[in-house]
PDB file of N, CA and C in Angstrom:
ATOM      1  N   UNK A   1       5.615 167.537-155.160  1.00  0.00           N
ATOM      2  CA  UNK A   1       4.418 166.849-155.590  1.00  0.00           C
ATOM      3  C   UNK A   1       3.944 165.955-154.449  1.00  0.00           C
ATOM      4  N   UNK A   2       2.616 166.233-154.204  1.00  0.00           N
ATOM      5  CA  UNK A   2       2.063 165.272-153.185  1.00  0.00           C
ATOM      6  C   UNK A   2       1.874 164.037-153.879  1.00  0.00           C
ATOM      7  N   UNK A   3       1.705 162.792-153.172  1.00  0.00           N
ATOM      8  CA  UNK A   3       0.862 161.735-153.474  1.00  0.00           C
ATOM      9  C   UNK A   3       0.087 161.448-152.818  1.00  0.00           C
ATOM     10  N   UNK A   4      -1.068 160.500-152.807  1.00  0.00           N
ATOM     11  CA  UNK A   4      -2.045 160.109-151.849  1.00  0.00           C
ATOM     12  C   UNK A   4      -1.998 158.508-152.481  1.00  0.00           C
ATOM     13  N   UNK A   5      -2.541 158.240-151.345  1.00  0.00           N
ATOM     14  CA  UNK A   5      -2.800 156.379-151.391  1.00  0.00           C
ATOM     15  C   UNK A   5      -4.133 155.939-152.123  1.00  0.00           C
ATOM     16  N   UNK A   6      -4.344 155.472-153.147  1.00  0.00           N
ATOM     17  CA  UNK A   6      -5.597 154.892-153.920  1.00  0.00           C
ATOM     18  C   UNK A   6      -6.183 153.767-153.467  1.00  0.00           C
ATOM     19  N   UNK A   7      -6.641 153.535-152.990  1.00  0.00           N
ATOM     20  CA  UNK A   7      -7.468 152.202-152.805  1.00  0.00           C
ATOM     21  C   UNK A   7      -8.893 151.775-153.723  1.00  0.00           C
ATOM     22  N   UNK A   8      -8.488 150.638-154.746  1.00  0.00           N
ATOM     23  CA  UNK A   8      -9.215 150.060-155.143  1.00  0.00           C
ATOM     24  C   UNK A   8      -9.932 149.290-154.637  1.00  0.00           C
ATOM     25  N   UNK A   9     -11.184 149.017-154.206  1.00  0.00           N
ATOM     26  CA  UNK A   9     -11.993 147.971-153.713  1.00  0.00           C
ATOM     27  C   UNK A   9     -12.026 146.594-154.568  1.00  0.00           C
ATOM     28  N   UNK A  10     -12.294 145.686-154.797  1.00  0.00           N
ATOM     29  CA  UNK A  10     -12.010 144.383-155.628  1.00  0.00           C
ATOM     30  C   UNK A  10     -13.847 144.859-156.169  1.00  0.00           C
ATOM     31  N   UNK A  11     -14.580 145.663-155.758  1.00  0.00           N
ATOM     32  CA  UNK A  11     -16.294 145.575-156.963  1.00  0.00           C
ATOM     33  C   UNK A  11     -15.783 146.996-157.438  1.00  0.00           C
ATOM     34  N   UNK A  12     -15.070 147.607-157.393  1.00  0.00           N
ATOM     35  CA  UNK A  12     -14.600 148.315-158.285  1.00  0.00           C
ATOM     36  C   UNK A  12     -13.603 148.539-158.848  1.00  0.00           C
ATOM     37  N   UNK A  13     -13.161 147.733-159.280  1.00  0.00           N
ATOM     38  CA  UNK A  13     -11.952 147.450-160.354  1.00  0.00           C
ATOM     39  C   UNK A  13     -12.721 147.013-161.397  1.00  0.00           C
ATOM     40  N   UNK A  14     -12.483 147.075-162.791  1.00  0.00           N
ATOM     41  CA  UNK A  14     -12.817 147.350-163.383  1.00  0.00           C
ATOM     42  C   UNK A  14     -12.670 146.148-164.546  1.00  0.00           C
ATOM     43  N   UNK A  15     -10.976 145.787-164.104  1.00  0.00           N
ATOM     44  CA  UNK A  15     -10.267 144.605-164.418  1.00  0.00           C
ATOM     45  C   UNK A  15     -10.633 143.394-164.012  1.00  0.00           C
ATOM     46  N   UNK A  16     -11.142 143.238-162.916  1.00  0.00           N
ATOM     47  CA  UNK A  16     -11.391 141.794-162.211  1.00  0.00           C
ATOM     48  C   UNK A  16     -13.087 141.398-162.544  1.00  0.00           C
ATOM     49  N   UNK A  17     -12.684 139.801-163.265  1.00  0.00           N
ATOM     50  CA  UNK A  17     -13.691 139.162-163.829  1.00  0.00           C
ATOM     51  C   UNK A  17     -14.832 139.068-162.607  1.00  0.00           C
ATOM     52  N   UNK A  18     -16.514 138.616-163.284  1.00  0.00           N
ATOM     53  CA  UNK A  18     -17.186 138.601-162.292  1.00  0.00           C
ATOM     54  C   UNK A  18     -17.356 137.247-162.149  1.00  0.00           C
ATOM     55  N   UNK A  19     -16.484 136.724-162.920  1.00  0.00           N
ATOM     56  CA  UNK A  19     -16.458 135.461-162.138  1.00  0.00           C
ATOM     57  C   UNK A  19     -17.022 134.617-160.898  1.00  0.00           C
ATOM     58  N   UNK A  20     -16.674 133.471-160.070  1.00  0.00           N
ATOM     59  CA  UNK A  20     -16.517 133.091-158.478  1.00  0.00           C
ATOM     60  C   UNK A  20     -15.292 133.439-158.858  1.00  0.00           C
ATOM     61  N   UNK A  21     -15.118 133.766-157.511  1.00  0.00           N
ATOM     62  CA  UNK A  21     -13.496 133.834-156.563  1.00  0.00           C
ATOM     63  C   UNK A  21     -12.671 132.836-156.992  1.00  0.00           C
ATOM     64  N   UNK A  22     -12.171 132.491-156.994  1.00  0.00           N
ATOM     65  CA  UNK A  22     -10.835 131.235-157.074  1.00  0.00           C
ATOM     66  C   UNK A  22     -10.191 131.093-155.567  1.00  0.00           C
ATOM     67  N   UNK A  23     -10.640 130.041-155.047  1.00  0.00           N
ATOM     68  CA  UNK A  23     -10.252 129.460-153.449  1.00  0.00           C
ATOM     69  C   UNK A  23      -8.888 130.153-153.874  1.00  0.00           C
ATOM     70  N   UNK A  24      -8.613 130.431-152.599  1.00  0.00           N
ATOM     71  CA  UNK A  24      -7.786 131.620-151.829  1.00  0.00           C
ATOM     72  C   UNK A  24      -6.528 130.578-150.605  1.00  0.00           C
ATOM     73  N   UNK A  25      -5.155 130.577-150.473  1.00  0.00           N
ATOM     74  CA  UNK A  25      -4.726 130.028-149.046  1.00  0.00           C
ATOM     75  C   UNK A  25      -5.732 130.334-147.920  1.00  0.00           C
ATOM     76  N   UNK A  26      -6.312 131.663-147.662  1.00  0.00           N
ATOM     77  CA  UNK A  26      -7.016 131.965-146.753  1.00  0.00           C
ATOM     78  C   UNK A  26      -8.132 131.683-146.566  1.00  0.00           C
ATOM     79  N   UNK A  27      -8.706 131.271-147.489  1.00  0.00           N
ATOM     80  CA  UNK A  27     -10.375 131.145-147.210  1.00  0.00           C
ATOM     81  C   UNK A  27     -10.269 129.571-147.455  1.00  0.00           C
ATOM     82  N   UNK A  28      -9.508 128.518-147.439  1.00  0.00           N
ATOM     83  CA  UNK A  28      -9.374 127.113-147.854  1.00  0.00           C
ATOM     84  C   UNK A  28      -9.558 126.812-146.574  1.00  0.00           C
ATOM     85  N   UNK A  29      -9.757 125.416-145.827  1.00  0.00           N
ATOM     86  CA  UNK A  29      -9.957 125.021-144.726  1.00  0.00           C
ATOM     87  C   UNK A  29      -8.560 124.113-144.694  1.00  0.00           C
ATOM     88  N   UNK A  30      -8.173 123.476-145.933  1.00  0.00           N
ATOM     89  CA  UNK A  30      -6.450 122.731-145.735  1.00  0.00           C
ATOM     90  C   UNK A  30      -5.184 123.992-145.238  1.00  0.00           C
ATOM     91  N   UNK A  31      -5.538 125.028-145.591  1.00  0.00           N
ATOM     92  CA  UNK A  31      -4.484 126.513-145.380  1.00  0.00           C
ATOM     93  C   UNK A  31      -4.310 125.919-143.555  1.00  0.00           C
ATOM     94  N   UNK A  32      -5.331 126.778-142.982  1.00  0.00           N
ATOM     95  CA  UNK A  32      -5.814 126.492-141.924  1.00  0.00           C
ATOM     96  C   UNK A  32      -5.296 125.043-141.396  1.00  0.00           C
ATOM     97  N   UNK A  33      -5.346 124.229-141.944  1.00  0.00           N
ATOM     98  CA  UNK A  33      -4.636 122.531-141.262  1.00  0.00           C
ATOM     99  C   UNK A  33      -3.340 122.816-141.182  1.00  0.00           C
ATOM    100  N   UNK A  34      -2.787 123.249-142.202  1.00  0.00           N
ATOM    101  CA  UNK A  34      -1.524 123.545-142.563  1.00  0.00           C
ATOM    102  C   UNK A  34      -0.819 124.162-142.018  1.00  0.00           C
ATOM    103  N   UNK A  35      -1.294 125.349-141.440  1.00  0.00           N
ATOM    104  CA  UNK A  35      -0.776 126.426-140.585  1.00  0.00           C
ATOM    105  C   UNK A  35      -0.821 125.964-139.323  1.00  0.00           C
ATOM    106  N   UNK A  36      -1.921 125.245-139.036  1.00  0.00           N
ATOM    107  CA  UNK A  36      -1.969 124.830-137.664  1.00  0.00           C
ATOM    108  C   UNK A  36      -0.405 123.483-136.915  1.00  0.00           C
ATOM    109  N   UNK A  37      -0.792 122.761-138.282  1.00  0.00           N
ATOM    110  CA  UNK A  37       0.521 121.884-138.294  1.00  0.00           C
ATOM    111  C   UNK A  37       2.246 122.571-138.143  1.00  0.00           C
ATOM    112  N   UNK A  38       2.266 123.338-138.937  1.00  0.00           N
ATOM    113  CA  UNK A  38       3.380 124.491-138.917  1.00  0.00           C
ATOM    114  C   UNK A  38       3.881 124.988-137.203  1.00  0.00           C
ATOM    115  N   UNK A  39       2.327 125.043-136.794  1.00  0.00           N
ATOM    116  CA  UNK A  39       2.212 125.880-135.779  1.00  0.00           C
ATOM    117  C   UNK A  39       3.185 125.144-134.279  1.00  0.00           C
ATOM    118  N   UNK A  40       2.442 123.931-134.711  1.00  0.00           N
ATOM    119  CA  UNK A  40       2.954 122.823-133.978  1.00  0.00           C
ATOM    120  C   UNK A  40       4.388 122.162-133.982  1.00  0.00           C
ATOM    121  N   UNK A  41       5.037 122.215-135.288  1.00  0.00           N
ATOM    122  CA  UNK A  41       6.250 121.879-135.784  1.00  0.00           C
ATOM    123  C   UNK A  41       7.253 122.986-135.079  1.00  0.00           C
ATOM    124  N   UNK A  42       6.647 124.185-135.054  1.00  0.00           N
ATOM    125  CA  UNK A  42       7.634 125.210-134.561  1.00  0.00           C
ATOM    126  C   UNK A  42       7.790 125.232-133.463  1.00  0.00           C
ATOM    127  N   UNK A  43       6.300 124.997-132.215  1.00  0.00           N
ATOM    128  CA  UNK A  43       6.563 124.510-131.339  1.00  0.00           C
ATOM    129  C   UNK A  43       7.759 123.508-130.530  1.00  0.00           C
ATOM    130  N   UNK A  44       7.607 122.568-130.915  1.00  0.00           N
ATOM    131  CA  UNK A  44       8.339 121.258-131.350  1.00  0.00           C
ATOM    132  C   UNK A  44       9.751 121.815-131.247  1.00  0.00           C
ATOM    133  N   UNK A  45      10.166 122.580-132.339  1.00  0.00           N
ATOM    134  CA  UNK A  45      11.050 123.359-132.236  1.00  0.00           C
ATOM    135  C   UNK A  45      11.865 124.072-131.166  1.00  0.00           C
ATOM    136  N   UNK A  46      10.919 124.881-131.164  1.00  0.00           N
ATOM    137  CA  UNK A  46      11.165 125.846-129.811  1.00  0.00           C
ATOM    138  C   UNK A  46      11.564 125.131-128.359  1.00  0.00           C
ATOM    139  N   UNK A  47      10.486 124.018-128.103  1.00  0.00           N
ATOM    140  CA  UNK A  47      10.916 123.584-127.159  1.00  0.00           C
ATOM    141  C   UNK A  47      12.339 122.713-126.930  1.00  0.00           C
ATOM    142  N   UNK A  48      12.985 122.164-128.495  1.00  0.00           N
ATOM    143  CA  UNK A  48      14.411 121.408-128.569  1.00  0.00           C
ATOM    144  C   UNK A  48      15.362 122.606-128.151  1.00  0.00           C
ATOM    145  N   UNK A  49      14.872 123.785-128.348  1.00  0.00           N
ATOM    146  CA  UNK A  49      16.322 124.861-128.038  1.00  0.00           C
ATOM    147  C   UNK A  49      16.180 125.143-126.956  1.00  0.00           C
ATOM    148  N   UNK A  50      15.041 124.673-126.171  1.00  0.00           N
ATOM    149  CA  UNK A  50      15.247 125.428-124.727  1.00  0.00           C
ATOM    150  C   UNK A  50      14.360 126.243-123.946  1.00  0.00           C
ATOM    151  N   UNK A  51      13.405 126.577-124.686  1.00  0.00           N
ATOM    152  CA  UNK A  51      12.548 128.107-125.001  1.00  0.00           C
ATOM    153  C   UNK A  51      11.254 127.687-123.855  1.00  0.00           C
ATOM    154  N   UNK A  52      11.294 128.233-122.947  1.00  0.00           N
ATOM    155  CA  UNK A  52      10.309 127.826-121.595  1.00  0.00           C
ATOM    156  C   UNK A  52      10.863 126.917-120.885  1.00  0.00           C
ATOM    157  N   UNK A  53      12.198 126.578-120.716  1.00  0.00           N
ATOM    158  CA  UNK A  53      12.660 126.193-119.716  1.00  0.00           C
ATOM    159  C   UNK A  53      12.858 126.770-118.382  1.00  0.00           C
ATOM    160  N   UNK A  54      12.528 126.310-116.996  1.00  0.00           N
ATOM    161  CA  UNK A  54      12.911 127.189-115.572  1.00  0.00           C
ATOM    162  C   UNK A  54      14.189 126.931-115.323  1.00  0.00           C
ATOM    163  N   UNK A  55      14.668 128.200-115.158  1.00  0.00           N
ATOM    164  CA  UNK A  55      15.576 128.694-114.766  1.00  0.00           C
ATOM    165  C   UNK A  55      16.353 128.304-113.231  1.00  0.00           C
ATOM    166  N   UNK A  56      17.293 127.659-112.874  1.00  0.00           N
ATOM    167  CA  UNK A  56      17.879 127.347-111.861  1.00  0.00           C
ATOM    168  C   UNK A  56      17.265 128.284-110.636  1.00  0.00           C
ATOM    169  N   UNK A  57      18.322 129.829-110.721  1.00  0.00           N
ATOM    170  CA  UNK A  57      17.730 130.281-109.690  1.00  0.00           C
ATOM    171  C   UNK A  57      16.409 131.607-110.154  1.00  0.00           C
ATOM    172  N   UNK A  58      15.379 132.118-108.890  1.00  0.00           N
ATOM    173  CA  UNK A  58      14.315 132.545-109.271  1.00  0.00           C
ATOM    174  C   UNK A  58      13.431 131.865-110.434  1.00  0.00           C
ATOM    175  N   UNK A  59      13.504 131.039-110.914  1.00  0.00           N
ATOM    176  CA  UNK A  59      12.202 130.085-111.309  1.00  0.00           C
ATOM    177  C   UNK A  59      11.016 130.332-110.938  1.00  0.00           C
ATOM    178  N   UNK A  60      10.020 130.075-111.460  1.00  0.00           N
ATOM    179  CA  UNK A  60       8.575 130.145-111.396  1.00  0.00           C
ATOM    180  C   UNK A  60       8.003 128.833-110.692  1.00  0.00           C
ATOM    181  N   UNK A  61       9.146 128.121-110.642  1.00  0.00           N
ATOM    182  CA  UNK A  61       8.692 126.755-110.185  1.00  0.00           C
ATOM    183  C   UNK A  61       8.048 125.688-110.707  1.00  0.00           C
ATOM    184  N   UNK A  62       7.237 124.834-110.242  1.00  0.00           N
ATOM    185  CA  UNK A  62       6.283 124.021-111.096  1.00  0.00           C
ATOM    186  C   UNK A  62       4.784 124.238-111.844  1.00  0.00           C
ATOM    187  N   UNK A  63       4.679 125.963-111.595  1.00  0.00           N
ATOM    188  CA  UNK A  63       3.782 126.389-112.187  1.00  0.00           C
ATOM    189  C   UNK A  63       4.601 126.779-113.732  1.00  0.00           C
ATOM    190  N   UNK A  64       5.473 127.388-113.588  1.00  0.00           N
ATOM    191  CA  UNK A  64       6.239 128.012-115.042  1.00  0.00           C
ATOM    192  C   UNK A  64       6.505 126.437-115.861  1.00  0.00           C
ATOM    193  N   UNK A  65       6.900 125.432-115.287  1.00  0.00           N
ATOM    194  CA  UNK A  65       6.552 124.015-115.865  1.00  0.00           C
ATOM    195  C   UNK A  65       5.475 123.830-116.613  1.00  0.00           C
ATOM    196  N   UNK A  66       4.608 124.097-115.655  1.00  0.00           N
ATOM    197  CA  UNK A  66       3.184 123.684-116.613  1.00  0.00           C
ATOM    198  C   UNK A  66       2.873 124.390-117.602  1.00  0.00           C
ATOM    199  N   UNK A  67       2.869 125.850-117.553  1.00  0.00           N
ATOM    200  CA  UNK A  67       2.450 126.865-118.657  1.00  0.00           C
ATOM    201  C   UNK A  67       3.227 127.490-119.360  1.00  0.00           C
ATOM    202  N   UNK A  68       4.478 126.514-119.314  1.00  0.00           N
ATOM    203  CA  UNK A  68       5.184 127.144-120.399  1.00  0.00           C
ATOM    204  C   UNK A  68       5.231 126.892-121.956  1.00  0.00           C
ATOM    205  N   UNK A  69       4.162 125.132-121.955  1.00  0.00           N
ATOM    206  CA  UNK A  69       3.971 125.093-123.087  1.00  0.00           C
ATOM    207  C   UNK A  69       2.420 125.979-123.981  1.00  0.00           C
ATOM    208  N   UNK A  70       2.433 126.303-123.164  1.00  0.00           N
ATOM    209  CA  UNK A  70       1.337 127.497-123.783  1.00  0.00           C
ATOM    210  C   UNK A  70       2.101 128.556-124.341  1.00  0.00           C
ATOM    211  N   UNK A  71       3.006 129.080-123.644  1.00  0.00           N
ATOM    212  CA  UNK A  71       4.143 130.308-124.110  1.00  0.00           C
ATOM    213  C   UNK A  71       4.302 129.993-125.526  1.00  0.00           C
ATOM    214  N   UNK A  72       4.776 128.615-125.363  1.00  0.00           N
ATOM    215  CA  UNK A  72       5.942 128.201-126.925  1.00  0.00           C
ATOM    216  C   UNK A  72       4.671 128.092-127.864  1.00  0.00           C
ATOM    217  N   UNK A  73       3.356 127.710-127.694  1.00  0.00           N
ATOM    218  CA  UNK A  73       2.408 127.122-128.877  1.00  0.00           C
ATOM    219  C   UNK A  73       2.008 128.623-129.096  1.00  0.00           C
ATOM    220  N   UNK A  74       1.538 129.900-128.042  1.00  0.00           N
ATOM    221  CA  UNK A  74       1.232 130.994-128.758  1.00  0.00           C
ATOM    222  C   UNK A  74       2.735 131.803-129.538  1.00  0.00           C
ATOM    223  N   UNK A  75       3.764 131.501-129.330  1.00  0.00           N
ATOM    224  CA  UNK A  75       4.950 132.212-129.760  1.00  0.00           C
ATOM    225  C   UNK A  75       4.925 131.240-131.430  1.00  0.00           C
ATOM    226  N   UNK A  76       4.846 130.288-131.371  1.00  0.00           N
ATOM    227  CA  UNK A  76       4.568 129.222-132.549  1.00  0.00           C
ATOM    228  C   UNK A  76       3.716 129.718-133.296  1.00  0.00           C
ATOM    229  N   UNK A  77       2.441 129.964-132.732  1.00  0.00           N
ATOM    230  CA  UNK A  77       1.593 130.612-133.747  1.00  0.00           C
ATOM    231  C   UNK A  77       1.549 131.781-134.043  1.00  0.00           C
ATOM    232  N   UNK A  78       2.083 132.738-133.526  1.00  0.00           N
ATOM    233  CA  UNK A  78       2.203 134.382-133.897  1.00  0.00           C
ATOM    234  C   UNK A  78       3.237 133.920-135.301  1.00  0.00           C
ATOM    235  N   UNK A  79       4.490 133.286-134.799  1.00  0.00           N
ATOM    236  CA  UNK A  79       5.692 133.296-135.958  1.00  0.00           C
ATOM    237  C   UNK A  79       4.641 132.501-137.031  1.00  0.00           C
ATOM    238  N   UNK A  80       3.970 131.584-137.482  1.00  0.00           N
ATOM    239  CA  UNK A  80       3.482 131.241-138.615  1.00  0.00           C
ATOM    240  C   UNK A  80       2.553 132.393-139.252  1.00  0.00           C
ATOM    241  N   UNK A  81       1.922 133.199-137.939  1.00  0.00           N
ATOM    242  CA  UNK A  81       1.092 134.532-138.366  1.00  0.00           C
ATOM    243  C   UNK A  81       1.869 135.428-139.121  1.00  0.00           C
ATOM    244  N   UNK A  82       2.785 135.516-138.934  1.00  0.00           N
ATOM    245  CA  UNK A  82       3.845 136.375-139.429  1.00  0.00           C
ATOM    246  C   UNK A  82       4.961 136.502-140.607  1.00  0.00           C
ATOM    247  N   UNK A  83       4.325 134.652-140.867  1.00  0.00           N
ATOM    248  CA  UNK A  83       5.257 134.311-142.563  1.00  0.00           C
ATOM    249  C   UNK A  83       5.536 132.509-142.254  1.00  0.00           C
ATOM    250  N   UNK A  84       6.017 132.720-141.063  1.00  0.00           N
ATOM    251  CA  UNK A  84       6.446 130.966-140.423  1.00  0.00           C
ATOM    252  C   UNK A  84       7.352 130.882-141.623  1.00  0.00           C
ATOM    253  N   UNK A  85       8.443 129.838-141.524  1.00  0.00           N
ATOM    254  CA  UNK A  85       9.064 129.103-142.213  1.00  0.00           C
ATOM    255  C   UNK A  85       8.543 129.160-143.326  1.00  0.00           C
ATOM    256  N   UNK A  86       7.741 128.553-143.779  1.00  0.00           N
ATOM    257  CA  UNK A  86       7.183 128.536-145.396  1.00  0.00           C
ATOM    258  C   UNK A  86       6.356 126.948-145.460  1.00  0.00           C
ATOM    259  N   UNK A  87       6.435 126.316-144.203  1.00  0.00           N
ATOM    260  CA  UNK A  87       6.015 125.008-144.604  1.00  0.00           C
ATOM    261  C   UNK A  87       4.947 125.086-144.562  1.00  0.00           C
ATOM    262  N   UNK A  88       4.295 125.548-143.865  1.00  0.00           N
ATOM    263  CA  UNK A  88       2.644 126.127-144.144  1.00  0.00           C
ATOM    264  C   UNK A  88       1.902 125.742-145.616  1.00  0.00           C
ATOM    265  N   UNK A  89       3.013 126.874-146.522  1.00  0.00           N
ATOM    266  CA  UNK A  89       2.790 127.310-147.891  1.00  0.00           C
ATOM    267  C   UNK A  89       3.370 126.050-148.459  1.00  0.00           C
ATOM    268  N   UNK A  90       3.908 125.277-148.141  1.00  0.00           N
ATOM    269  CA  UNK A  90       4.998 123.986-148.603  1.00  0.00           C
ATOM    270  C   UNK A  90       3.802 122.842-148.642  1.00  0.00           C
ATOM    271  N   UNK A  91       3.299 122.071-147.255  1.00  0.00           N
ATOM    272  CA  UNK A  91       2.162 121.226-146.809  1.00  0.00           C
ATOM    273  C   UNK A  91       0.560 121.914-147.995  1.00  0.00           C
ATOM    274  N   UNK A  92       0.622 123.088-147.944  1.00  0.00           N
ATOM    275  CA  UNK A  92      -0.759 123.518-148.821  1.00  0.00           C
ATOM    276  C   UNK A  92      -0.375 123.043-150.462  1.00  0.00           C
ATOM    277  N   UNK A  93       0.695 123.601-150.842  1.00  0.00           N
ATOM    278  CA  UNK A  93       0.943 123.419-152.133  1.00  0.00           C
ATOM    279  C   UNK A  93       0.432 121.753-152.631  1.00  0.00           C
ATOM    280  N   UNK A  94       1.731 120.937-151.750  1.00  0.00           N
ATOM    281  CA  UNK A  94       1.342 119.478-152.086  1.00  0.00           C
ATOM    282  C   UNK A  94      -0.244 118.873-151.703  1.00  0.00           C
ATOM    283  N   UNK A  95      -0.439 119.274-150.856  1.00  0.00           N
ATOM    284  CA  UNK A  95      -1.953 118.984-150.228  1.00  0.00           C
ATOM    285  C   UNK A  95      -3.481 118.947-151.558  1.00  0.00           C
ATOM    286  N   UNK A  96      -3.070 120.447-151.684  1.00  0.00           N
ATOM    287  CA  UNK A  96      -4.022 120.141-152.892  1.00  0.00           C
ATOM    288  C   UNK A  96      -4.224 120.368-154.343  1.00  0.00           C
ATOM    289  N   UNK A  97      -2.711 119.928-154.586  1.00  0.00           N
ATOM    290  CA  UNK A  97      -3.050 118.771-155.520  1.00  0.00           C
ATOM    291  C   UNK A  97      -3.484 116.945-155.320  1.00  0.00           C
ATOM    292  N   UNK A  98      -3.547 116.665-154.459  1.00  0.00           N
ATOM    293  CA  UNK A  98      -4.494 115.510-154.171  1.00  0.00           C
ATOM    294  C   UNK A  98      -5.875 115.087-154.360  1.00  0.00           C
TER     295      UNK A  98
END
């Protein structure tokens, strides 16, 4: 037996009220603070273990110094792209309910 993949569109379902939307993590502008903060925390992180440090010998020198905190803030933000820790989802939860 074959199967094939169905894709429902959300204006054709049949089930879903026509309601407004109900704000979304994604479409919120606190999500977005949140993640960004995350983003930064992991950073933070990254850099206590070590992560863009130069290397004794063959080093990049005082250029790999400077741009290595760019390394750790895009490696920071891919991992929150990707699930992050959860504090993201942790900071949003409490956030708004305020």
């Amino acid at each position: 037996m074959l199967m094939t993949e169905v894709n429902i569109s959300p204006s054709s379902n049949p089930l879903q009220s026509r309601a407004s939307p109900q704000p979304t993590p994604e479409n919120d502008p606190l999500w977005e603070v949140a993640q960004k903060l995350e983003a930064s925390f992991l950073s933070e992180m990254l850099k206590a273990a070590g992560l863009g440090e130069t290397r004794e010998s063959f080093g990049g020198g005082i250029g790999e110094d400077q741009f290595s905190s760019f390394l750790r803030d895009a490696q920071a933000s891919e991992m929150v792209r990707q699930g992050g820790i959860g504090l993201a989802q942790s900071l949003f939860e409490a956030l708004k309910e305020q």
